[in-house]
N, C-alpha and C. Protein backbone atom coordinates (compact mmCIF):
# COMPACT_ATOMS: atom_id res chain seq x y z
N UNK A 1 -10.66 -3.23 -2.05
CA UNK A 1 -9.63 -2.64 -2.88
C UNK A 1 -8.30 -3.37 -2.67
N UNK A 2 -7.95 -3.71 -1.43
CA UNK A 2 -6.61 -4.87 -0.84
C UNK A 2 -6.48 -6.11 -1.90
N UNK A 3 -7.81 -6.47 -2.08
CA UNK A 3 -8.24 -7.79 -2.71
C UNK A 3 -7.43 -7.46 -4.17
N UNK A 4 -7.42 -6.55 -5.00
CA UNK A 4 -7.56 -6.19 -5.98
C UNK A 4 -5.46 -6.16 -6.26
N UNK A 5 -4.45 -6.00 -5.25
CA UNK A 5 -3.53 -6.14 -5.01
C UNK A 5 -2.86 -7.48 -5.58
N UNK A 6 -3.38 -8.58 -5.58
CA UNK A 6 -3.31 -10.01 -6.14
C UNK A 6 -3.62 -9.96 -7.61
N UNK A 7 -3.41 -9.24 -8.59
CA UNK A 7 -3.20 -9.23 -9.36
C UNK A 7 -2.22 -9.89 -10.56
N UNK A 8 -2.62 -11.01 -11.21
CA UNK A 8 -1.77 -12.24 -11.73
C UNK A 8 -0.69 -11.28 -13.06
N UNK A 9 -1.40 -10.41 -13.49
CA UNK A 9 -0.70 -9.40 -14.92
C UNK A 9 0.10 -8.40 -14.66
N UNK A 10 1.00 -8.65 -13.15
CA UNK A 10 1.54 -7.87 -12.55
C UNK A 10 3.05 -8.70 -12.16
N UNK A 11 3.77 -8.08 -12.68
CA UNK A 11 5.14 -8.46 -11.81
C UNK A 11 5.17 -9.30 -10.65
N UNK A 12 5.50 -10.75 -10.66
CA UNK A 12 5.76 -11.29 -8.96
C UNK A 12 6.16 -10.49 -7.88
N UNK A 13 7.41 -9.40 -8.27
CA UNK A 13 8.41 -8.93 -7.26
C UNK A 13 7.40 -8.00 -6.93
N UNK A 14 6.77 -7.05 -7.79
CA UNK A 14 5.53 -5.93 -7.34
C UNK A 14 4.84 -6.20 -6.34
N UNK A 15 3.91 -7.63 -6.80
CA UNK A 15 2.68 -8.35 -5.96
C UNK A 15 3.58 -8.59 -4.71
N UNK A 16 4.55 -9.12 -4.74
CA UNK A 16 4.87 -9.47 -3.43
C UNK A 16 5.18 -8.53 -2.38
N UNK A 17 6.11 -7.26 -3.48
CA UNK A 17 6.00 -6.21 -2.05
C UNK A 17 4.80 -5.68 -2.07
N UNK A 18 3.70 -5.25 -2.57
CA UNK A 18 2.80 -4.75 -2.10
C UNK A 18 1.63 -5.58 -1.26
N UNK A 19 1.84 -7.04 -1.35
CA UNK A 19 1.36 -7.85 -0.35
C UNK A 19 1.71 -8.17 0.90
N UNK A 20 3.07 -8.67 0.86
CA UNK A 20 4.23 -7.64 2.23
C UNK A 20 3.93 -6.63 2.70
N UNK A 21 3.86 -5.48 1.97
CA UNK A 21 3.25 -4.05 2.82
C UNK A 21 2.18 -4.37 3.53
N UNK A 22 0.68 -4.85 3.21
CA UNK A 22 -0.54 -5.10 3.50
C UNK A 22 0.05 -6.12 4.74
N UNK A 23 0.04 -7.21 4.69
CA UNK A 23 0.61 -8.25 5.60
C UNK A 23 1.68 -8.04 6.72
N UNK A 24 2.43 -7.27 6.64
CA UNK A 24 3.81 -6.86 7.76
C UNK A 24 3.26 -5.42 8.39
N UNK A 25 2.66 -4.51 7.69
CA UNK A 25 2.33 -3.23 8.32
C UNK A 25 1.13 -3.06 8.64
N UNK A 26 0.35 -3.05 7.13
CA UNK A 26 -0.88 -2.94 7.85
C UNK A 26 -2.29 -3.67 8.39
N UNK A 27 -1.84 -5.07 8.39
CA UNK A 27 -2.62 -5.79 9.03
C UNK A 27 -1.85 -6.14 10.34
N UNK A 28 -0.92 -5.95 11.01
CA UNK A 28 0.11 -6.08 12.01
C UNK A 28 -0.85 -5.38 13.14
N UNK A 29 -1.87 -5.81 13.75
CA UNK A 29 -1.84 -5.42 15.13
C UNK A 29 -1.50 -4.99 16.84
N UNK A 30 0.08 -5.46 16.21
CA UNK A 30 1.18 -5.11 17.41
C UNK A 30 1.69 -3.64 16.92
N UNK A 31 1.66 -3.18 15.94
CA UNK A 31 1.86 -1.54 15.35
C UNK A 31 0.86 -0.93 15.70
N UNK A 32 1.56 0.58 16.21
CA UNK A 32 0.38 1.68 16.47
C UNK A 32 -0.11 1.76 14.56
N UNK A 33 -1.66 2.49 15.03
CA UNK A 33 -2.26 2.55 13.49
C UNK A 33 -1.47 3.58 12.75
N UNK A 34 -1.33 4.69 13.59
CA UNK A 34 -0.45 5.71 12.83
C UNK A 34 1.19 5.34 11.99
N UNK A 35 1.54 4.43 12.11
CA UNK A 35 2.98 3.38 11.88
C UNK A 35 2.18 2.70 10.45
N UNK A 36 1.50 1.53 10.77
CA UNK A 36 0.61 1.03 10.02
C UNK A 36 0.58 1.60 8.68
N UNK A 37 -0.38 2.72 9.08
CA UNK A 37 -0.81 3.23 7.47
C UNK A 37 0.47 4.00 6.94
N UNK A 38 1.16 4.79 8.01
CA UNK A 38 2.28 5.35 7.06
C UNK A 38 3.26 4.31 6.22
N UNK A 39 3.72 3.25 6.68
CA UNK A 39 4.58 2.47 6.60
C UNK A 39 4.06 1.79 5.33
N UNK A 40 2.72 1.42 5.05
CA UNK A 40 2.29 1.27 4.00
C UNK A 40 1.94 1.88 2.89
N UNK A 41 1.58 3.23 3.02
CA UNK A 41 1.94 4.20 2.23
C UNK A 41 3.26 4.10 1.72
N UNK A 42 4.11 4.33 2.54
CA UNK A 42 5.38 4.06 2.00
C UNK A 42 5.87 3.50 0.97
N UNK A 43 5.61 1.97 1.13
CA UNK A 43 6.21 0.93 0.66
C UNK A 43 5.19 1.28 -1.12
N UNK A 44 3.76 1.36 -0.89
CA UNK A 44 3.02 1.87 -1.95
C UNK A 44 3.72 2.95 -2.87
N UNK A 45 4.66 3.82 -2.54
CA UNK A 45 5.23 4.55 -2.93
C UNK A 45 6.36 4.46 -3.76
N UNK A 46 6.82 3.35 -2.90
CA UNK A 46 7.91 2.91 -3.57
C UNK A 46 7.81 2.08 -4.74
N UNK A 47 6.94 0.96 -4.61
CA UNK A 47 6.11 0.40 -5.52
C UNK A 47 5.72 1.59 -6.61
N UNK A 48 5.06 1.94 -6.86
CA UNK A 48 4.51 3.34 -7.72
C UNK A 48 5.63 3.39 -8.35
N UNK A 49 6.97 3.72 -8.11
CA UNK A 49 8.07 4.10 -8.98
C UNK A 49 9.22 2.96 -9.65
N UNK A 50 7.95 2.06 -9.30
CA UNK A 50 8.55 0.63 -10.39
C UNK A 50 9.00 0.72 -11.59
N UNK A 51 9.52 0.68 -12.38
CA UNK A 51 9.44 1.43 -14.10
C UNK A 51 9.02 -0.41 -14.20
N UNK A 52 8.30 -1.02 -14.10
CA UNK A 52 8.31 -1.90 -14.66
C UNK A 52 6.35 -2.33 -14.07
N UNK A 53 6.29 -1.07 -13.16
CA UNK A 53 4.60 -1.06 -12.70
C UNK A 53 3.74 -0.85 -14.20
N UNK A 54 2.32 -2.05 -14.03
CA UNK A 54 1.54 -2.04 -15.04
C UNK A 54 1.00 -0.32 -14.80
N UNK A 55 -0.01 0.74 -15.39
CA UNK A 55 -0.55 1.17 -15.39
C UNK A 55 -1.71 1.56 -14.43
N UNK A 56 -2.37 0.72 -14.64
CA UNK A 56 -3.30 -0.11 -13.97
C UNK A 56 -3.13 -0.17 -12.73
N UNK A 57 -1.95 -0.77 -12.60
CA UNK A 57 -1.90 -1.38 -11.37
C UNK A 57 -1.27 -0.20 -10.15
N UNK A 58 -0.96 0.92 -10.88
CA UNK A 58 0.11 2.34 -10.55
C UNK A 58 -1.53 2.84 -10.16
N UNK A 59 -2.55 3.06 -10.85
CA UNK A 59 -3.31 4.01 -10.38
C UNK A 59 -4.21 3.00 -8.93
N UNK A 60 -3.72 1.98 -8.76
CA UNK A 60 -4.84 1.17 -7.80
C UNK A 60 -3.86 1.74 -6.37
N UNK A 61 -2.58 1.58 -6.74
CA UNK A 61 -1.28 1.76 -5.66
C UNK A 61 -1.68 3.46 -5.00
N UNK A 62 -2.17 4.33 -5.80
CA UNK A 62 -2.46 5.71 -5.68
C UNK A 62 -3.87 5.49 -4.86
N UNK A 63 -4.38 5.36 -5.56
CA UNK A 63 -5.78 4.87 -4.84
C UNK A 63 -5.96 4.50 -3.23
N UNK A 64 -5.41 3.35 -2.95
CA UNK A 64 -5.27 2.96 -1.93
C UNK A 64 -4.21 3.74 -1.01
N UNK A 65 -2.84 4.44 -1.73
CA UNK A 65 -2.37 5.50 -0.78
C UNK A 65 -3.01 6.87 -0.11
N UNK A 66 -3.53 7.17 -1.40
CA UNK A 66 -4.35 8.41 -0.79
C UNK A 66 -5.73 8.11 0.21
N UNK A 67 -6.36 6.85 0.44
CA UNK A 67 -7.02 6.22 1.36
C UNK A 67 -6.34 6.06 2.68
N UNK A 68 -4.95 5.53 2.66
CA UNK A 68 -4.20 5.41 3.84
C UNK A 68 -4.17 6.94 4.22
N UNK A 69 -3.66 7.66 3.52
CA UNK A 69 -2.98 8.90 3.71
C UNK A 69 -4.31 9.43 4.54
N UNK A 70 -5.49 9.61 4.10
CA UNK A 70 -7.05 10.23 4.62
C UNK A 70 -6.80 9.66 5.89
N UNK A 71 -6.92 8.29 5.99
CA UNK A 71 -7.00 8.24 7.56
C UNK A 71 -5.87 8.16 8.49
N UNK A 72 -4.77 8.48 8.30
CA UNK A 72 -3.78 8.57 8.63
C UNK A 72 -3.99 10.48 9.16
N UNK A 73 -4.06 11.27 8.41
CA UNK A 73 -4.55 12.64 8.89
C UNK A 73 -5.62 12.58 9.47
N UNK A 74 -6.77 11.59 9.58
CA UNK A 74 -7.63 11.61 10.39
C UNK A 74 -7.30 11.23 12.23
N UNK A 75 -5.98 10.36 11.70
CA UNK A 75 -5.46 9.91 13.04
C UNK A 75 -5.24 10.78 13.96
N UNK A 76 -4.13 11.87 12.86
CA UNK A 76 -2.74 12.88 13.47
C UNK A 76 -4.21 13.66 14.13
N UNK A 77 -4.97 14.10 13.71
CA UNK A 77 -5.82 15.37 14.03
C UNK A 77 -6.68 15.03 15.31
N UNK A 78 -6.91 14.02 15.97
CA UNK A 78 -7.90 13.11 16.84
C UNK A 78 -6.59 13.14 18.11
């Protein structure tokens, strides 16, 4: 689904922060996981309220947040 982020019919500035997010947070192995996924959620979030986000590309950003978000409460609860 990460893969799917590289999307060419998408805004540069979009792709880049949401590739930034993936790359700085949550592939960052010096971050606790709980940091990680929130921090990327985040930035997903912010992204989402692009007025200039494809459609498309808004429901993949949801997608993959509410995935972070799952294991992110799977974290807090463990």
């Amino acid at each position: 689904m990460l893969g799917q982020l590289d999307d060419s019919q998408v805004p540069r500035n979009i792709r880049t922060s949401s590739q930034g997010a993936v790359e700085k947070w949550l592939l960052n192995e010096n971050k606790d996981m709980d940091v990680r996924l929130g921090m990327t959620a985040s930035i997903l979030d912010e992204i989402f309220n692009d007025p200039n986000l494809p459609g498309h590309y808004g429901t993949l950003c949801l997608q993959i947040q509410a995935a972070l978000e799952t294991m992110l409460n799977e974290i807090s609860r463990s």
